[in-house]
N, C-alpha and C. Protein backbone atom coordinates (compact mmCIF):
# COMPACT_ATOMS: atom_id res chain seq x y z
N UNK A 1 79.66 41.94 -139.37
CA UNK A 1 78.64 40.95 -139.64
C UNK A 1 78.34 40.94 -141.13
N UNK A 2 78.23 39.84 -141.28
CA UNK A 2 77.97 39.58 -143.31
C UNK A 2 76.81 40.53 -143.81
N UNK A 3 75.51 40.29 -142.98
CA UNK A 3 74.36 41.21 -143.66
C UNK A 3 74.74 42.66 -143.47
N UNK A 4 74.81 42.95 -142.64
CA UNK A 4 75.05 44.37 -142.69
C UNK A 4 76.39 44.71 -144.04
N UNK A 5 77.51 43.87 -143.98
CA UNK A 5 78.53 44.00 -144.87
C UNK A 5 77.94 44.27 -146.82
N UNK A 6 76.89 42.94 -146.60
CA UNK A 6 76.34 43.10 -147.88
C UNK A 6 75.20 43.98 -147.67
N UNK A 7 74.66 44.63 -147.04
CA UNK A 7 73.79 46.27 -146.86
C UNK A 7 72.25 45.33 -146.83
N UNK A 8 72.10 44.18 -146.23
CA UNK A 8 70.87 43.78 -145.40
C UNK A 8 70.10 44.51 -144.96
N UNK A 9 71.44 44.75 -143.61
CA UNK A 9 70.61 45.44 -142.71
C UNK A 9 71.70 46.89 -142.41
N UNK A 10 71.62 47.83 -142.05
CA UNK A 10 71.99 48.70 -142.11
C UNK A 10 73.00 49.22 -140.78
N UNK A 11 72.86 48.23 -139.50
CA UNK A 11 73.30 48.25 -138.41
C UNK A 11 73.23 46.65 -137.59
N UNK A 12 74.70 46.10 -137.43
CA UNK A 12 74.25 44.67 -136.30
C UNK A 12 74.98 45.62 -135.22
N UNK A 13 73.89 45.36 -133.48
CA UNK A 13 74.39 45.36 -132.43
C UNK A 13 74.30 44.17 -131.17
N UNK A 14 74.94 44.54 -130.74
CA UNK A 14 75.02 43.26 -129.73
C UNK A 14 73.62 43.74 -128.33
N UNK A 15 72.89 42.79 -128.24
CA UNK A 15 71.64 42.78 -127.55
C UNK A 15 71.46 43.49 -126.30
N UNK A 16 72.83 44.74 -125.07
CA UNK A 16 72.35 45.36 -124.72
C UNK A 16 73.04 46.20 -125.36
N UNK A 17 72.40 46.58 -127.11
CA UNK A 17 72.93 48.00 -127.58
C UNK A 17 71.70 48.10 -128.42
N UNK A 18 70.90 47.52 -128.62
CA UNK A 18 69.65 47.58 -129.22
C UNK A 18 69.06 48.75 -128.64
N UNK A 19 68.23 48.91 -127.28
CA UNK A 19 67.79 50.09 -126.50
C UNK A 19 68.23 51.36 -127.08
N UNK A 20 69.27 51.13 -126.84
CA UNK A 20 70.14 52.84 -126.86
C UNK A 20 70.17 53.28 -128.24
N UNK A 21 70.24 52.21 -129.00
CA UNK A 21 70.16 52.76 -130.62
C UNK A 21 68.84 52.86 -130.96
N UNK A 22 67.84 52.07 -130.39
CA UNK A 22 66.53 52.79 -131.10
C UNK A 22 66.17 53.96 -130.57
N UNK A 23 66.67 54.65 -128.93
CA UNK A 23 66.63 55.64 -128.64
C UNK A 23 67.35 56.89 -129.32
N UNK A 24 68.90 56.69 -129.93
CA UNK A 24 69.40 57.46 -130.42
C UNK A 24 68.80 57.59 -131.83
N UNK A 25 68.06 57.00 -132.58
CA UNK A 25 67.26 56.82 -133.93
C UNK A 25 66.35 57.77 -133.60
N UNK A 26 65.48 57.35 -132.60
CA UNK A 26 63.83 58.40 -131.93
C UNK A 26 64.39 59.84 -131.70
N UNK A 27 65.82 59.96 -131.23
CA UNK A 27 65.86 61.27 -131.06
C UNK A 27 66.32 61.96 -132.09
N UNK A 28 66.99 61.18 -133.70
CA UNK A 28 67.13 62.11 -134.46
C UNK A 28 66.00 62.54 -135.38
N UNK A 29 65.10 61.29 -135.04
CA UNK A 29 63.66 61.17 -135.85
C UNK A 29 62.89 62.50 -135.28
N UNK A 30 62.51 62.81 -134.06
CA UNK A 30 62.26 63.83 -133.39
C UNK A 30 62.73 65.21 -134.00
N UNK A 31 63.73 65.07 -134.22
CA UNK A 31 64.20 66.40 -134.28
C UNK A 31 64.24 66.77 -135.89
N UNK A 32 63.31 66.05 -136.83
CA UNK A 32 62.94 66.28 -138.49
C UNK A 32 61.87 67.74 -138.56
N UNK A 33 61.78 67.31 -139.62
CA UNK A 33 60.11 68.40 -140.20
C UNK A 33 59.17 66.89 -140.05
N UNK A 34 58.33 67.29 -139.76
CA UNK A 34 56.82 66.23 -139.05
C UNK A 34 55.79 66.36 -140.73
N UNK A 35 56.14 67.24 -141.46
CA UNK A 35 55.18 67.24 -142.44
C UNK A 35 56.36 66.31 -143.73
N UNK A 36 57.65 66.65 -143.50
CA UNK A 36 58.86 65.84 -144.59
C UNK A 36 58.55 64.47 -144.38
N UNK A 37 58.61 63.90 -142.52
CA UNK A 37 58.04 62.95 -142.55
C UNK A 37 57.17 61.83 -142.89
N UNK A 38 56.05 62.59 -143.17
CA UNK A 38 54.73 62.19 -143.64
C UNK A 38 54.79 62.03 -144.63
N UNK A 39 55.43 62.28 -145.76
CA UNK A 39 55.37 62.29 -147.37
C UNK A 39 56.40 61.23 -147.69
N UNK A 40 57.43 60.96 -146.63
CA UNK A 40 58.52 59.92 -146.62
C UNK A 40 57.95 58.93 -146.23
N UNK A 41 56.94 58.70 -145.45
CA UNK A 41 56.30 57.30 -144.82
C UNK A 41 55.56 57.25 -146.02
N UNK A 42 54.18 57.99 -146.72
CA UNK A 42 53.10 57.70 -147.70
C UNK A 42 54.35 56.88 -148.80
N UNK A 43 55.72 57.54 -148.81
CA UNK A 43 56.29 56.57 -149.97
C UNK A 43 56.80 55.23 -149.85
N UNK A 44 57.22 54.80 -148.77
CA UNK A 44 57.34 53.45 -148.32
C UNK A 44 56.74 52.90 -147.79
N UNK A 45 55.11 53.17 -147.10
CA UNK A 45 54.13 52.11 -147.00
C UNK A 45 53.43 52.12 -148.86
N UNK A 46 53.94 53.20 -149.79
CA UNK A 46 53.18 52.55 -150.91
C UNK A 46 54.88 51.48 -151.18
N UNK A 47 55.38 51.91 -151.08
CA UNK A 47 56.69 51.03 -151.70
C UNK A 47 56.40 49.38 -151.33
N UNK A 48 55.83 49.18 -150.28
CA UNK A 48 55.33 47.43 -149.76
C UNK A 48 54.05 47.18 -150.71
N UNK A 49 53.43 47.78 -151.32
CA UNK A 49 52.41 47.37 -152.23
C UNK A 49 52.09 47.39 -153.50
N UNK A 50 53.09 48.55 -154.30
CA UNK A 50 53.19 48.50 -155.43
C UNK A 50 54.39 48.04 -156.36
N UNK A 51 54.95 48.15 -157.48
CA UNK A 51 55.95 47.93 -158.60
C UNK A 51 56.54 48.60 -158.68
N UNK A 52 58.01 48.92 -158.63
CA UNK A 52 58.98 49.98 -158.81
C UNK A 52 58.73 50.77 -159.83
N UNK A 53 58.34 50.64 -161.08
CA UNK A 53 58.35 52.08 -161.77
C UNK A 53 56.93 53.12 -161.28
N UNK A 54 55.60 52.24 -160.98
CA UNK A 54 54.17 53.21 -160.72
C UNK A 54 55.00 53.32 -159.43
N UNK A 55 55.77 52.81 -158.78
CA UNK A 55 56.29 53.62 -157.61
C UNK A 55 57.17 54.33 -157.80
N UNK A 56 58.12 54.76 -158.92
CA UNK A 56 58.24 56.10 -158.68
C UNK A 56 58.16 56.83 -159.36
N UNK A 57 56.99 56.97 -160.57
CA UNK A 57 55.77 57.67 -160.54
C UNK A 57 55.44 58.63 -159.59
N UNK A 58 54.71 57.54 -158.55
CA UNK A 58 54.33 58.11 -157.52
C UNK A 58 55.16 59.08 -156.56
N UNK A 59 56.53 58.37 -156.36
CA UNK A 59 57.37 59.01 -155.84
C UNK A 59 57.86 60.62 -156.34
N UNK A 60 57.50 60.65 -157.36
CA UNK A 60 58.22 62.06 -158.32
C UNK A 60 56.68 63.06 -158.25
N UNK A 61 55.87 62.25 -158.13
CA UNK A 61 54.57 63.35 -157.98
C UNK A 61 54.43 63.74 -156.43
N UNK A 62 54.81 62.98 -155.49
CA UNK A 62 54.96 63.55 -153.91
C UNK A 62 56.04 65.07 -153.69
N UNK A 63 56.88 64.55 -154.91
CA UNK A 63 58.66 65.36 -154.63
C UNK A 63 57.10 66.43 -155.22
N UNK A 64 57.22 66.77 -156.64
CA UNK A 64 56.83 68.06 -157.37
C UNK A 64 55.38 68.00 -156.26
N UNK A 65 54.50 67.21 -156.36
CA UNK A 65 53.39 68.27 -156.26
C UNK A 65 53.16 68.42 -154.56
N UNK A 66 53.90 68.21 -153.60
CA UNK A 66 53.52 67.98 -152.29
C UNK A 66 54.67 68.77 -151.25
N UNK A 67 55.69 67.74 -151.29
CA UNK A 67 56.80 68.26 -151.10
C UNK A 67 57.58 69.31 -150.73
N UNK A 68 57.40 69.97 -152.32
CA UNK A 68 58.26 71.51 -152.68
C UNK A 68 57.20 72.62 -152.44
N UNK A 69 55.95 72.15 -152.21
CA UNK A 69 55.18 73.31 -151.48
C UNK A 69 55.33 73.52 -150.16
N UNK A 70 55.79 72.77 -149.39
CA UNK A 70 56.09 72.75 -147.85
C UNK A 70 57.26 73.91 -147.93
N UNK A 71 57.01 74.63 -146.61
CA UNK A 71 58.12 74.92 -146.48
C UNK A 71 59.19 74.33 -145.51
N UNK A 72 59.37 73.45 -145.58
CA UNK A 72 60.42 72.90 -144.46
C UNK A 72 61.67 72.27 -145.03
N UNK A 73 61.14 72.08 -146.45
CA UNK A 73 62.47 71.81 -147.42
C UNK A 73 63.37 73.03 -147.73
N UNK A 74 62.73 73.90 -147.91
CA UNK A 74 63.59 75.02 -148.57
C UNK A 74 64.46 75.72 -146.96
N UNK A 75 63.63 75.12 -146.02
CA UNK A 75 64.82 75.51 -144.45
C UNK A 75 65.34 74.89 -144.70
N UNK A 76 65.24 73.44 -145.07
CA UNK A 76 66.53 72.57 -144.60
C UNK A 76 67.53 72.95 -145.69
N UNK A 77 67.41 73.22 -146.94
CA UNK A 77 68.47 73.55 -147.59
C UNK A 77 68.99 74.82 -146.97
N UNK A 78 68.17 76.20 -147.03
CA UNK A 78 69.10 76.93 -146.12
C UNK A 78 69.99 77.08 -145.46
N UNK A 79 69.20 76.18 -144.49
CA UNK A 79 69.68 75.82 -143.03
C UNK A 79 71.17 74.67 -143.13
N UNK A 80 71.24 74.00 -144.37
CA UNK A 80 72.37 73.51 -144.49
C UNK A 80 73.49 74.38 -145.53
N UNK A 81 73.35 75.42 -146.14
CA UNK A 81 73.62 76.31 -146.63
C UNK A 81 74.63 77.77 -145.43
N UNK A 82 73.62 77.32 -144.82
CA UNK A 82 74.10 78.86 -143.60
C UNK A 82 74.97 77.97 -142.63
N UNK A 83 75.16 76.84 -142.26
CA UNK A 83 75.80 75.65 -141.91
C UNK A 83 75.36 75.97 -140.37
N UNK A 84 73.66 76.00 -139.98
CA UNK A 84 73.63 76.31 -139.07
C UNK A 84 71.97 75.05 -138.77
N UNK A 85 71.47 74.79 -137.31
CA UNK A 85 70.14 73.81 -137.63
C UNK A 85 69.29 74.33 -137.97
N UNK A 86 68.36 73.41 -138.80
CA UNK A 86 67.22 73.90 -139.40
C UNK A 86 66.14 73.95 -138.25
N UNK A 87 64.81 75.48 -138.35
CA UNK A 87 63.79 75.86 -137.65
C UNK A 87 62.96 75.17 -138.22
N UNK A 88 62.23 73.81 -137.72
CA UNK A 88 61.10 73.52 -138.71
C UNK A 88 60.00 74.05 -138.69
N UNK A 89 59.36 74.49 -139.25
CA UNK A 89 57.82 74.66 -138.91
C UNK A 89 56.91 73.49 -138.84
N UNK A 90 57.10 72.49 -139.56
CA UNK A 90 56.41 71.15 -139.91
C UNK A 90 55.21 72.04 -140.92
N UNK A 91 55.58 72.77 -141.93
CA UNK A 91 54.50 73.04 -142.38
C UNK A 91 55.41 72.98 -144.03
């Protein structure tokens, strides 16, 4: 499909494959850090309201000051390091 070809949209399926892919999406979404999450959404509901550079501004002060205090980043590097899944804590 053209949009997806030119990176529109990121996936075309044919209408009974819709279901199963937003289910297979929910279950990889599920299985994140719940706190990585949260700092990834605060940047793309600001991304619908502000200007690309104060957005990433903003974006570089989530990474340093929010972020890299969690520990669920430094599992996931581990955890892709030891080539094994990451334990989240969501913390």
């Amino acid at each position: 499909m053209e949009a997806e070809r030119i990176g529109l949209i990121n996936r075309a399926l044919p209408d009974g494959e819709v279901e199963a892919a937003a289910e297979e999406l929910l279950k990889t979404l599920r299985g994140l850090s719940t706190s990585v999450l949260e700092i990834a959404l605060q940047s793309v509901r600001r991304t619908r309201k502000h200007e690309l550079e104060s957005h990433l501004r903003y974006i570089e002060s989530l990474y340093l000051n929010q972020l890299m205090y969690l520990e669920d980043p430094l599992e996931g590097v581990q955890a892709f390091l030891d080539k094994r899944q990451p334990a989240w804590k969501n913390k």
